[in-house]
PDB file of N, CA and C in Angstrom:
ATOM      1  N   UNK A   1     -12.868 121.641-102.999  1.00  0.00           N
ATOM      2  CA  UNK A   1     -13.443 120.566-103.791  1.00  0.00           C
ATOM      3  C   UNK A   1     -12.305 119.796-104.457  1.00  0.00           C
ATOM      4  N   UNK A   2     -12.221 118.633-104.598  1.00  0.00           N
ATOM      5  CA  UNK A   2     -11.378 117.552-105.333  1.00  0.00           C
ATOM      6  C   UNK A   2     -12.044 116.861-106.003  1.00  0.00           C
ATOM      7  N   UNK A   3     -11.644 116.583-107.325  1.00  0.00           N
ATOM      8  CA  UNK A   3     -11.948 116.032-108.679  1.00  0.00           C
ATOM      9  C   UNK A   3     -11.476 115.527-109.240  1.00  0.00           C
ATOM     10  N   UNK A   4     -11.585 114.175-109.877  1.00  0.00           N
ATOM     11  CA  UNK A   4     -11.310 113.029-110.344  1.00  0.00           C
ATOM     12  C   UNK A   4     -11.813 112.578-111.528  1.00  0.00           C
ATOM     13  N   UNK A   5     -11.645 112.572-112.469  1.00  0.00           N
ATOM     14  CA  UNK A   5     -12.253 111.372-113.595  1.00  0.00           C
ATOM     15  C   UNK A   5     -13.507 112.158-113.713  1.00  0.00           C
ATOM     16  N   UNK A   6     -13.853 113.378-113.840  1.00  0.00           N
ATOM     17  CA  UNK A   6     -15.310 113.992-113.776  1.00  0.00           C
ATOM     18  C   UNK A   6     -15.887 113.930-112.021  1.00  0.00           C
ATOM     19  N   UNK A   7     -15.295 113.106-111.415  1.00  0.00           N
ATOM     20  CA  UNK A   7     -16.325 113.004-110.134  1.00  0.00           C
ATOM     21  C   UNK A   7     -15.364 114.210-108.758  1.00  0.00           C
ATOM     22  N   UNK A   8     -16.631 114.561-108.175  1.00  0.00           N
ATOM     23  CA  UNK A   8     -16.018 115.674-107.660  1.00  0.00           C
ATOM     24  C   UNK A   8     -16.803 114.930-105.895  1.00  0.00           C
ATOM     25  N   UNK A   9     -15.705 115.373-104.782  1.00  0.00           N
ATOM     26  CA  UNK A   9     -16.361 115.354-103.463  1.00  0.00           C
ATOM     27  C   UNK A   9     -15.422 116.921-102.670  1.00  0.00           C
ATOM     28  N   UNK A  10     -16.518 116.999-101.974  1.00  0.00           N
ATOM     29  CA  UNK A  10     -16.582 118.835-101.186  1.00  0.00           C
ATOM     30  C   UNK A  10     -15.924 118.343-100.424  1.00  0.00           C
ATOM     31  N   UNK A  11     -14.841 119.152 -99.739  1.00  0.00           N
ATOM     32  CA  UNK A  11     -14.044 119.224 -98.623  1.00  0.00           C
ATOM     33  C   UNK A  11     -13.567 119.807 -97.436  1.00  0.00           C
ATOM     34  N   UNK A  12     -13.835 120.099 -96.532  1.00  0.00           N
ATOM     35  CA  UNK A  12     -14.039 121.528 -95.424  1.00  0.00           C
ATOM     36  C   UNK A  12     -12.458 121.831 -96.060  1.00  0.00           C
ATOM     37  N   UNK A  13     -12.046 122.928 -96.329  1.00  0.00           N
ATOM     38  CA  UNK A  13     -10.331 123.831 -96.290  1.00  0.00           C
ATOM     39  C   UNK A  13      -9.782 123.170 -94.763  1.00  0.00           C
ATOM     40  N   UNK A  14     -10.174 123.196 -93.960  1.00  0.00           N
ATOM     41  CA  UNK A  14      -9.183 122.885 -92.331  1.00  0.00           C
ATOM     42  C   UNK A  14      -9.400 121.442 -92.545  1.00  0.00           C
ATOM     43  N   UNK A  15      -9.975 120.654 -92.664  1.00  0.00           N
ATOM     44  CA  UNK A  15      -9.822 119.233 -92.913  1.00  0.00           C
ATOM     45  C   UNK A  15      -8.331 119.076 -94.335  1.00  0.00           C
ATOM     46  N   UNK A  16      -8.795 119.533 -95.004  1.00  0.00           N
ATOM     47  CA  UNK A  16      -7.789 119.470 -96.401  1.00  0.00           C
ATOM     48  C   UNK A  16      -6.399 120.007 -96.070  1.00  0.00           C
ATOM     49  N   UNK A  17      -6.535 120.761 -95.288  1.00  0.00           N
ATOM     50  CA  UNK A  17      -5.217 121.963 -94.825  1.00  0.00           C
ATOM     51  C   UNK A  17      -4.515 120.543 -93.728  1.00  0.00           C
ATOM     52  N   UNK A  18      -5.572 119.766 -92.871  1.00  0.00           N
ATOM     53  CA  UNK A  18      -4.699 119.065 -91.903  1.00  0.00           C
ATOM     54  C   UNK A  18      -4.157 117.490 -92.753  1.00  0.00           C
ATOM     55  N   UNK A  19      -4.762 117.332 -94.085  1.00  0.00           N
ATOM     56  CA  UNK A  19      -4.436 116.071 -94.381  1.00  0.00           C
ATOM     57  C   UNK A  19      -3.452 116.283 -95.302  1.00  0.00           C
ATOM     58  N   UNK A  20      -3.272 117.842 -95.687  1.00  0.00           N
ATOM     59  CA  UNK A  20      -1.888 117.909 -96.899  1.00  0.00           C
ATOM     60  C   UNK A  20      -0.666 118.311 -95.877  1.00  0.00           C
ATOM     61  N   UNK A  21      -0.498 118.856 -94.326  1.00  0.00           N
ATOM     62  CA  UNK A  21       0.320 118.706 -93.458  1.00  0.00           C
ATOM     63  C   UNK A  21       1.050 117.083 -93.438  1.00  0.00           C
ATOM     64  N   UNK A  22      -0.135 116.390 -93.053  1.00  0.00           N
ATOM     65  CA  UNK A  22       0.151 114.740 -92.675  1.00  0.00           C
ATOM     66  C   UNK A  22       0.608 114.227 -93.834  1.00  0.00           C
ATOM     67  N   UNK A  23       0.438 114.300 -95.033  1.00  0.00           N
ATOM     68  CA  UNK A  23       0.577 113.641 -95.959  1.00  0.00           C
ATOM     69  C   UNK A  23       2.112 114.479 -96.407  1.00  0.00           C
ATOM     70  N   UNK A  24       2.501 115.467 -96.047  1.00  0.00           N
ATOM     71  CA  UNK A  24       3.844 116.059 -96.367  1.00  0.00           C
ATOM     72  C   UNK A  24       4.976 115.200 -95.485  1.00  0.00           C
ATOM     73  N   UNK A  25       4.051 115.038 -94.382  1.00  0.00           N
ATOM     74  CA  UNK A  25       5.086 114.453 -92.874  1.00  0.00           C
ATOM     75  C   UNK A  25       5.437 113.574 -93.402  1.00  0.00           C
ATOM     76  N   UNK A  26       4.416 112.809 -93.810  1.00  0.00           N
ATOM     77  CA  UNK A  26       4.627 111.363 -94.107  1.00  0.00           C
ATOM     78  C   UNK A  26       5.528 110.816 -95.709  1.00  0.00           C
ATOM     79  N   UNK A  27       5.946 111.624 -96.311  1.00  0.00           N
ATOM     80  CA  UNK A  27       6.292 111.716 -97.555  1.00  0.00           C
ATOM     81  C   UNK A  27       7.823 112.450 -97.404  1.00  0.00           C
ATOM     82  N   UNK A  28       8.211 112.550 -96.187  1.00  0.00           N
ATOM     83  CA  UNK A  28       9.730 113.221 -96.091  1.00  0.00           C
ATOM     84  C   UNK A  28      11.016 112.522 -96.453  1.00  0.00           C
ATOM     85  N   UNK A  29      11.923 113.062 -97.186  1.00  0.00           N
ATOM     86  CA  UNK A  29      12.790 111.723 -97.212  1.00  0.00           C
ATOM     87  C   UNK A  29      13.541 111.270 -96.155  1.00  0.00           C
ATOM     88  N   UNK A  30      14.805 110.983 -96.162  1.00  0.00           N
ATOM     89  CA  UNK A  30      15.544 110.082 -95.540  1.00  0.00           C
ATOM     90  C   UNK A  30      16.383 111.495 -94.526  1.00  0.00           C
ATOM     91  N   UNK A  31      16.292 112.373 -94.890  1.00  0.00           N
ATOM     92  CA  UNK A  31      16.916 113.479 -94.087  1.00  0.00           C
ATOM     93  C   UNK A  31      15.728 114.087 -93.344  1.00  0.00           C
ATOM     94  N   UNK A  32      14.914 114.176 -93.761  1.00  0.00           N
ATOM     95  CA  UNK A  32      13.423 114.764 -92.741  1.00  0.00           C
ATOM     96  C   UNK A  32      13.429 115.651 -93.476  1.00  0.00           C
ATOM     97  N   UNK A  33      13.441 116.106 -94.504  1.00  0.00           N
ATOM     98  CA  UNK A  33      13.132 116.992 -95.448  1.00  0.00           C
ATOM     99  C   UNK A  33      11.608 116.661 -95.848  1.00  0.00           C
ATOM    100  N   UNK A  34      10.913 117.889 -96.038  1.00  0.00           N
ATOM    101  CA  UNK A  34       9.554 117.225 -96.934  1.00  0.00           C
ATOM    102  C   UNK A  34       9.587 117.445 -98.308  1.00  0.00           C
ATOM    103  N   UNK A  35       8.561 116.243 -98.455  1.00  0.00           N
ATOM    104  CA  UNK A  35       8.827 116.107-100.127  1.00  0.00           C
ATOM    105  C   UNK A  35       7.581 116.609-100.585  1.00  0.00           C
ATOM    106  N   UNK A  36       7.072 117.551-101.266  1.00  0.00           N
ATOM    107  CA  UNK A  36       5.298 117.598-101.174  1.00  0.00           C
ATOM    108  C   UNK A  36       5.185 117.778-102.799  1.00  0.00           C
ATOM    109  N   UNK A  37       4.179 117.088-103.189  1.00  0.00           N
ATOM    110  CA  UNK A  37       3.686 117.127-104.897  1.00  0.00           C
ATOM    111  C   UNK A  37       2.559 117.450-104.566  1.00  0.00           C
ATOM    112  N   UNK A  38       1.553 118.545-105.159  1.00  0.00           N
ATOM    113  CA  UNK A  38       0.330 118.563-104.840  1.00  0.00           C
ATOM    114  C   UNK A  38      -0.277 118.188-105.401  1.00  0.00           C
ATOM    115  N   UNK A  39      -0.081 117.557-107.088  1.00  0.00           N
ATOM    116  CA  UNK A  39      -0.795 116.648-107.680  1.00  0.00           C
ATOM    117  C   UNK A  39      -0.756 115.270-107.269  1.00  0.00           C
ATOM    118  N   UNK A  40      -0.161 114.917-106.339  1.00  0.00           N
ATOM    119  CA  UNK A  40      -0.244 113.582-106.063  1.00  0.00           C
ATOM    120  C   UNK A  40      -0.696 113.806-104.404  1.00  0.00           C
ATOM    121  N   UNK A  41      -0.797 114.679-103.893  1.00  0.00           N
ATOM    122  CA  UNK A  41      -1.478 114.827-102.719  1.00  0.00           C
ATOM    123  C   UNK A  41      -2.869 114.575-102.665  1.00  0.00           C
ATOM    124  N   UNK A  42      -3.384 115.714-103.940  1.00  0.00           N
ATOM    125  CA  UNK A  42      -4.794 115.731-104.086  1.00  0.00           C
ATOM    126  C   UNK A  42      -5.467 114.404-104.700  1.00  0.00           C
ATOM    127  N   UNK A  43      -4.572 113.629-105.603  1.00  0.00           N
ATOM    128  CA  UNK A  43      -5.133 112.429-105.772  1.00  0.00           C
ATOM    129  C   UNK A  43      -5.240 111.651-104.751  1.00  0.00           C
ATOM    130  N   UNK A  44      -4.272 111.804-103.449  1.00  0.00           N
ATOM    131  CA  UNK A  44      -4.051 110.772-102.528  1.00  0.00           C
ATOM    132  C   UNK A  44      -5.332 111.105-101.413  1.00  0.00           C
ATOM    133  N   UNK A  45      -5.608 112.788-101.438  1.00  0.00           N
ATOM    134  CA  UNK A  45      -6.680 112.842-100.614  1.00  0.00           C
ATOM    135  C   UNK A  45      -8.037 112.554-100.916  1.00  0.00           C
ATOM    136  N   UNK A  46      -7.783 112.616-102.185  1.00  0.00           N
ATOM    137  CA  UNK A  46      -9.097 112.351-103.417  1.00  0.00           C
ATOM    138  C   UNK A  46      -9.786 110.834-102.649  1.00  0.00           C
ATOM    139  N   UNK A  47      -8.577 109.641-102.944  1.00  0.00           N
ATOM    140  CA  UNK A  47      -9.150 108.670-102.936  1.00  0.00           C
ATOM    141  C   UNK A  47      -9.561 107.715-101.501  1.00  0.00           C
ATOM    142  N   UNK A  48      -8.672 108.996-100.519  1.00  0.00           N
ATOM    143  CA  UNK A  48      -9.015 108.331 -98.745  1.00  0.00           C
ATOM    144  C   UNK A  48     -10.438 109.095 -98.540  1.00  0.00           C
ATOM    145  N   UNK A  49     -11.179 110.021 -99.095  1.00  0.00           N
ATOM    146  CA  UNK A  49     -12.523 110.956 -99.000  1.00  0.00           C
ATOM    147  C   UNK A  49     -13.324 110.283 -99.933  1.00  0.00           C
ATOM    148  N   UNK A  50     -12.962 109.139-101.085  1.00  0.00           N
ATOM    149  CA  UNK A  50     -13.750 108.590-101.841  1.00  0.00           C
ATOM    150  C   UNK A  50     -14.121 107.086-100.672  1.00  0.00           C
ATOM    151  N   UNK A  51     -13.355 106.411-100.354  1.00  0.00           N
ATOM    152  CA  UNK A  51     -13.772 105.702 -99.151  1.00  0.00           C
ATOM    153  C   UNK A  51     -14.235 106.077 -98.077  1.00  0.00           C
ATOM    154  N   UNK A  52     -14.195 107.149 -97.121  1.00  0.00           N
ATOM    155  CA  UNK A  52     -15.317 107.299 -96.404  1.00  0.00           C
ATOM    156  C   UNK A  52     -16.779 107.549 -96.980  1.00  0.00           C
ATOM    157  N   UNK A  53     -16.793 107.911 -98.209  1.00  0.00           N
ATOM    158  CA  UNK A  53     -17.841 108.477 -98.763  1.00  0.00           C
ATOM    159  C   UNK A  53     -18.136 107.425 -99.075  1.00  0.00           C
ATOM    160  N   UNK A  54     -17.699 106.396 -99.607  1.00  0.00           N
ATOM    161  CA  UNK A  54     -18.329 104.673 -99.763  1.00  0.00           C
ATOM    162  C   UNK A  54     -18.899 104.102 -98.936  1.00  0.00           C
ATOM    163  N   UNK A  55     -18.372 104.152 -97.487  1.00  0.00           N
ATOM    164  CA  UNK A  55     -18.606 103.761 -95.855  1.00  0.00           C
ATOM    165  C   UNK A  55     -19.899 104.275 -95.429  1.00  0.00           C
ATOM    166  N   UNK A  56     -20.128 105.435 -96.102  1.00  0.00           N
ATOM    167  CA  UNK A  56     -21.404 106.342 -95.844  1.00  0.00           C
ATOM    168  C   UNK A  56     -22.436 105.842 -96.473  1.00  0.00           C
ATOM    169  N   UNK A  57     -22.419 105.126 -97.684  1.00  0.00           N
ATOM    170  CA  UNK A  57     -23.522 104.600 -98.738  1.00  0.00           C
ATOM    171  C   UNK A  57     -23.248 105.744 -99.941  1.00  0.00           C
ATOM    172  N   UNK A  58     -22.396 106.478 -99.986  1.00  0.00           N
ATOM    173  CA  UNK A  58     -22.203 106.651-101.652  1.00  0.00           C
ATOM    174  C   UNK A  58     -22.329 108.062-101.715  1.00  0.00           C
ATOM    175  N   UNK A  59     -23.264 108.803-100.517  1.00  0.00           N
ATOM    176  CA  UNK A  59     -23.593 110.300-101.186  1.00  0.00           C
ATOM    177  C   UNK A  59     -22.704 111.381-100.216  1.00  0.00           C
ATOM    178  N   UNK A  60     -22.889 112.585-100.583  1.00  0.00           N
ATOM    179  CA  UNK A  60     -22.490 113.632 -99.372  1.00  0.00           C
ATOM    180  C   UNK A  60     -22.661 113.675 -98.214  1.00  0.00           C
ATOM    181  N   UNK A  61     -24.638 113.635 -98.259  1.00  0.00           N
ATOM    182  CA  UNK A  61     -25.092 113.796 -97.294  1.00  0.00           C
ATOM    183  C   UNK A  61     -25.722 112.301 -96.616  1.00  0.00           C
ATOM    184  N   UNK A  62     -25.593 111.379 -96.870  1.00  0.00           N
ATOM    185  CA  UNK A  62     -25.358 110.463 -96.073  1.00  0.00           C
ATOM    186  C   UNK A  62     -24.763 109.689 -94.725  1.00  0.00           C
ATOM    187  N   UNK A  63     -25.677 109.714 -93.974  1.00  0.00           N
ATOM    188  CA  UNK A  63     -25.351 109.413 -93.067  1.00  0.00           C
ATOM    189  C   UNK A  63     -25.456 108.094 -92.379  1.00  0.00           C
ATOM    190  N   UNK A  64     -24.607 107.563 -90.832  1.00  0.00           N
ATOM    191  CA  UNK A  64     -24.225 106.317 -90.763  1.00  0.00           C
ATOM    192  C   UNK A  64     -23.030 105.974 -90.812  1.00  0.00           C
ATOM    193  N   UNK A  65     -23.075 105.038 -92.067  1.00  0.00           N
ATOM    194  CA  UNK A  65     -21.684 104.599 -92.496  1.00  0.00           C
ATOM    195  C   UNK A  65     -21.269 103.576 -91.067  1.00  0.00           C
ATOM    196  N   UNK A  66     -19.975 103.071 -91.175  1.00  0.00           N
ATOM    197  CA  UNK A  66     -19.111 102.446 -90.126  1.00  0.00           C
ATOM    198  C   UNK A  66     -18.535 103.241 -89.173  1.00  0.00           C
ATOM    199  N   UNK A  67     -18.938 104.180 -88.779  1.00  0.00           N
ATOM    200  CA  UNK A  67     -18.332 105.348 -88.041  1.00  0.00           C
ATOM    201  C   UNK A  67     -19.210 104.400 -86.395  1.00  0.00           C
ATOM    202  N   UNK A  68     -17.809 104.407 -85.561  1.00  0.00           N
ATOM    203  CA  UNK A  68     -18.074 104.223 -84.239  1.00  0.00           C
ATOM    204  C   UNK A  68     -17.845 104.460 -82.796  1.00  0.00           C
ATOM    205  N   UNK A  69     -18.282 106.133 -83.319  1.00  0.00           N
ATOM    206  CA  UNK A  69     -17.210 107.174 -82.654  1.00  0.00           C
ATOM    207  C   UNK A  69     -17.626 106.999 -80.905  1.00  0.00           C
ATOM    208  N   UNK A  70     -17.056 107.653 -80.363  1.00  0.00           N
ATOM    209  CA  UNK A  70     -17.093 107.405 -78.226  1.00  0.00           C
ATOM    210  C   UNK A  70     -17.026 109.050 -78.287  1.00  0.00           C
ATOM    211  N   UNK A  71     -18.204 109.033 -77.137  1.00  0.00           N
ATOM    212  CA  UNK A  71     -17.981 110.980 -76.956  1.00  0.00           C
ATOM    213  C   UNK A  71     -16.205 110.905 -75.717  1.00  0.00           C
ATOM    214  N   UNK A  72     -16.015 111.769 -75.815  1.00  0.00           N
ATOM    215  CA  UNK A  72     -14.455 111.754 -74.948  1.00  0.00           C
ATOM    216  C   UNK A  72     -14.981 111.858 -73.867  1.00  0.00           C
ATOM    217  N   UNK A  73     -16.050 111.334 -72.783  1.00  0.00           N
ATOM    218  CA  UNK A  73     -16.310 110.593 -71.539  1.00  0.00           C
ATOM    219  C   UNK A  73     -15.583 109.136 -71.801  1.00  0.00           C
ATOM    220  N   UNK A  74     -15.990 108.735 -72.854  1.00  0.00           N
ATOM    221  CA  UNK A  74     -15.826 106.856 -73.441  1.00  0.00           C
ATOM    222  C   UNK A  74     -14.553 106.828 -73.104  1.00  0.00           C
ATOM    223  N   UNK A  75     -13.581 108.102 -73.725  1.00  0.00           N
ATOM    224  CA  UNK A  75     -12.336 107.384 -73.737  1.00  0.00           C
ATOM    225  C   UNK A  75     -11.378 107.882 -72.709  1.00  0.00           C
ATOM    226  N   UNK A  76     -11.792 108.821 -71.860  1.00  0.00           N
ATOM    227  CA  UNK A  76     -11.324 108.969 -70.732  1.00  0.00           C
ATOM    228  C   UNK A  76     -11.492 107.498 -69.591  1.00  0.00           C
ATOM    229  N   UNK A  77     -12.686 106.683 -70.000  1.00  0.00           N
ATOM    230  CA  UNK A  77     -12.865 105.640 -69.202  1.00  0.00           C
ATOM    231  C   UNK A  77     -11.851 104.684 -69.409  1.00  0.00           C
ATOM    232  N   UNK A  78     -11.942 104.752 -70.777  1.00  0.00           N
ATOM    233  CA  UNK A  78     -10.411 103.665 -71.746  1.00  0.00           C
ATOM    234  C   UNK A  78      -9.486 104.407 -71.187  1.00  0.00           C
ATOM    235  N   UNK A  79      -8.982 105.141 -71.037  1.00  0.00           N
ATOM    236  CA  UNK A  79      -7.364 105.387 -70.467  1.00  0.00           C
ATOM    237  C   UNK A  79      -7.425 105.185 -68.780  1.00  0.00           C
ATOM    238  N   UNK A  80      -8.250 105.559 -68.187  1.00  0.00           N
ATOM    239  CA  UNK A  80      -8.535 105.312 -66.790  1.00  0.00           C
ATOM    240  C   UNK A  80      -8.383 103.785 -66.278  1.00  0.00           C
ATOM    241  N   UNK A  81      -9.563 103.470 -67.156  1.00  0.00           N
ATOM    242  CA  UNK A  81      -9.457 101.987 -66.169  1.00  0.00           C
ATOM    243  C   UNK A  81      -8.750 100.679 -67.165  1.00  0.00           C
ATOM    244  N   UNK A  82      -8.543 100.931 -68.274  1.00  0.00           N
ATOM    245  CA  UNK A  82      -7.775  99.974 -69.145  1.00  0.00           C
ATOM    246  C   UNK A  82      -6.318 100.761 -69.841  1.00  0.00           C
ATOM    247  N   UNK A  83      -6.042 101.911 -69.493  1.00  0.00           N
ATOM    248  CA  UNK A  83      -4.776 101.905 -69.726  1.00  0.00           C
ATOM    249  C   UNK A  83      -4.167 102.268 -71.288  1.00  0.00           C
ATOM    250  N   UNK A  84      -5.710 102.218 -72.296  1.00  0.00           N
ATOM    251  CA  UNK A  84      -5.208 102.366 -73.477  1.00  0.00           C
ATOM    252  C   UNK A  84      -5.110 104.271 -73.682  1.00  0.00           C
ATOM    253  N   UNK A  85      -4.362 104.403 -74.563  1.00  0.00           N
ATOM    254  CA  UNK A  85      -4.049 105.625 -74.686  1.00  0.00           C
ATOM    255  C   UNK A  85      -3.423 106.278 -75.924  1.00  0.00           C
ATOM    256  N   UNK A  86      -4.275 105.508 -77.022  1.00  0.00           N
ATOM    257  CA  UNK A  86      -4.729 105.657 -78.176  1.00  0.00           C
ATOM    258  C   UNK A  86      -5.459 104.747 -78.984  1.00  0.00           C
ATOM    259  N   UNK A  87      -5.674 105.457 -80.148  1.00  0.00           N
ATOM    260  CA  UNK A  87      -7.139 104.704 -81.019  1.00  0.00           C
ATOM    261  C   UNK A  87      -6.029 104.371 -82.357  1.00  0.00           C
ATOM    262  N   UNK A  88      -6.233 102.508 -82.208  1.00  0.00           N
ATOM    263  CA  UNK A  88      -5.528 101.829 -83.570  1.00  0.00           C
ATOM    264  C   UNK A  88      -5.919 102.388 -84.925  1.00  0.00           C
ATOM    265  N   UNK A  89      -7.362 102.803 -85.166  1.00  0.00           N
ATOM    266  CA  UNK A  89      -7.957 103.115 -86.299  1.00  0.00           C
ATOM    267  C   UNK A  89      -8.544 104.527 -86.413  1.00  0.00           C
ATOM    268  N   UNK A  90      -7.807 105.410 -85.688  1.00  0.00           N
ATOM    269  CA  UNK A  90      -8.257 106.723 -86.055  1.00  0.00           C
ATOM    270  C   UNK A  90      -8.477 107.447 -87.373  1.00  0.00           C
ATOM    271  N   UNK A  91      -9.829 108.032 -87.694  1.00  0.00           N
ATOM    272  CA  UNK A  91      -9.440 108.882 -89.247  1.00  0.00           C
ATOM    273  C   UNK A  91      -8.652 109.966 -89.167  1.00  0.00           C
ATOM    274  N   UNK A  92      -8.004 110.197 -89.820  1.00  0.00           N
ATOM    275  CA  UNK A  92      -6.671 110.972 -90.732  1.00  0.00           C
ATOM    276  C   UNK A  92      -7.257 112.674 -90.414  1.00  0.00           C
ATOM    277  N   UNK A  93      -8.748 112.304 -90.462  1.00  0.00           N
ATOM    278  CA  UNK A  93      -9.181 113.949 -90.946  1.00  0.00           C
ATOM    279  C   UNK A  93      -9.968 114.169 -89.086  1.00  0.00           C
ATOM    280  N   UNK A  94      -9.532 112.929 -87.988  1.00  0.00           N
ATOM    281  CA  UNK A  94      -9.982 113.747 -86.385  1.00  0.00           C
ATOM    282  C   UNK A  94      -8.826 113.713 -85.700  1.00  0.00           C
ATOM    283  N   UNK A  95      -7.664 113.239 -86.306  1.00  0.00           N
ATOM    284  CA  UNK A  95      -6.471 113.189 -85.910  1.00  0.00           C
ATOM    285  C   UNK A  95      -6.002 115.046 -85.038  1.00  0.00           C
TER     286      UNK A  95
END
Protein backbone atom coordinates (compact mmCIF):
# COMPACT_ATOMS: atom_id res chain seq x y z
CA UNK A 1 0.00 0.00 0.00
CA UNK A 2 1.27 3.69 -0.72
CA UNK A 3 0.09 6.76 1.02
CA UNK A 4 -0.04 10.20 0.48
CA UNK A 5 -1.60 13.23 2.08
CA UNK A 6 -4.07 10.68 3.98
CA UNK A 7 -4.92 9.01 0.55
CA UNK A 8 -3.85 5.53 0.20
CA UNK A 9 -3.86 3.17 -3.29
CA UNK A 10 -3.17 -0.93 -2.96
CA UNK A 11 -0.37 -2.23 -4.88
CA UNK A 12 0.39 -5.93 -6.00
CA UNK A 13 4.39 -6.37 -4.10
CA UNK A 14 5.69 -7.79 -7.86
CA UNK A 15 4.28 -4.78 -9.60
CA UNK A 16 5.98 -2.41 -6.79
CA UNK A 17 9.14 -4.72 -6.65
CA UNK A 18 9.33 -4.16 -10.75
CA UNK A 19 8.76 -0.30 -10.63
CA UNK A 20 11.38 0.36 -7.65
CA UNK A 21 14.01 -1.86 -9.99
CA UNK A 22 13.12 0.67 -13.02
CA UNK A 23 13.01 3.59 -11.12
CA UNK A 24 16.65 2.69 -9.48
CA UNK A 25 17.86 2.08 -13.29
CA UNK A 26 16.68 5.09 -14.18
CA UNK A 27 18.05 7.27 -11.32
CA UNK A 28 21.84 5.97 -11.73
CA UNK A 29 24.42 8.45 -11.91
CA UNK A 30 26.93 9.29 -14.37
CA UNK A 31 29.09 6.11 -13.51
CA UNK A 32 26.07 3.56 -13.62
CA UNK A 33 25.98 3.42 -10.11
CA UNK A 34 22.40 3.37 -8.61
CA UNK A 35 21.16 6.00 -6.73
CA UNK A 36 17.92 4.73 -4.82
CA UNK A 37 15.91 7.00 -2.08
CA UNK A 38 12.93 5.14 -1.08
CA UNK A 39 11.19 8.08 0.05
CA UNK A 40 11.26 9.57 -3.12
CA UNK A 41 10.62 6.33 -4.95
CA UNK A 42 7.44 5.75 -3.15
CA UNK A 43 6.29 9.23 -3.81
CA UNK A 44 7.31 8.77 -7.44
CA UNK A 45 5.34 5.46 -7.56
CA UNK A 46 2.62 7.01 -5.52
CA UNK A 47 1.88 9.53 -8.15
CA UNK A 48 2.33 7.28 -11.68
CA UNK A 49 -0.59 4.67 -9.70
CA UNK A 50 -2.52 7.93 -8.83
CA UNK A 51 -2.87 8.52 -12.72
CA UNK A 52 -3.80 5.30 -13.84
CA UNK A 53 -6.25 5.28 -11.13
CA UNK A 54 -7.58 8.69 -12.64
CA UNK A 55 -7.67 6.97 -16.27
CA UNK A 56 -9.88 4.38 -14.56
CA UNK A 57 -12.56 7.01 -13.23
CA UNK A 58 -11.14 7.48 -9.74
CA UNK A 59 -11.72 4.10 -7.82
CA UNK A 60 -9.80 0.69 -7.27
CA UNK A 61 -12.11 -1.25 -8.69
CA UNK A 62 -12.93 0.51 -11.67
CA UNK A 63 -12.85 -0.51 -14.69
CA UNK A 64 -12.16 0.72 -18.46
CA UNK A 65 -10.19 3.63 -18.26
CA UNK A 66 -7.89 4.40 -21.58
CA UNK A 67 -6.35 1.08 -21.50
CA UNK A 68 -5.97 -0.30 -25.20
CA UNK A 69 -4.39 -3.33 -24.70
CA UNK A 70 -3.82 -6.16 -28.06
CA UNK A 71 -3.85 -9.86 -26.84
CA UNK A 72 -0.07 -10.91 -28.13
CA UNK A 73 -1.79 -12.48 -31.45
CA UNK A 74 -2.25 -8.37 -32.24
CA UNK A 75 1.24 -7.84 -31.86
CA UNK A 76 2.82 -10.65 -33.32
CA UNK A 77 0.79 -9.36 -36.49
CA UNK A 78 2.55 -5.78 -35.80
CA UNK A 79 5.99 -7.21 -35.92
CA UNK A 80 5.18 -9.63 -38.81
CA UNK A 81 3.67 -7.66 -41.28
CA UNK A 82 4.62 -3.95 -40.24
CA UNK A 83 7.88 -4.43 -38.76
CA UNK A 84 7.20 -2.61 -35.49
CA UNK A 85 8.88 -4.13 -32.60
CA UNK A 86 7.89 -2.19 -29.79
CA UNK A 87 5.09 -0.26 -28.00
CA UNK A 88 5.84 3.84 -27.82
CA UNK A 89 3.48 3.98 -24.75
CA UNK A 90 3.93 1.00 -22.73
CA UNK A 91 2.91 1.02 -18.83
CA UNK A 92 5.90 0.91 -16.52
CA UNK A 93 4.03 -1.78 -14.41
CA UNK A 94 3.63 -4.56 -18.10
CA UNK A 95 6.99 -3.66 -18.99
Amino acid sequence: KLTCSGVALEVHEGHLHKLRLLWAISHANEDGELQFDESVFRRDAFCILCRYAAMQGGGQTAGGGFQAALYPQAFCVLKERFGVFCECFASPLNC
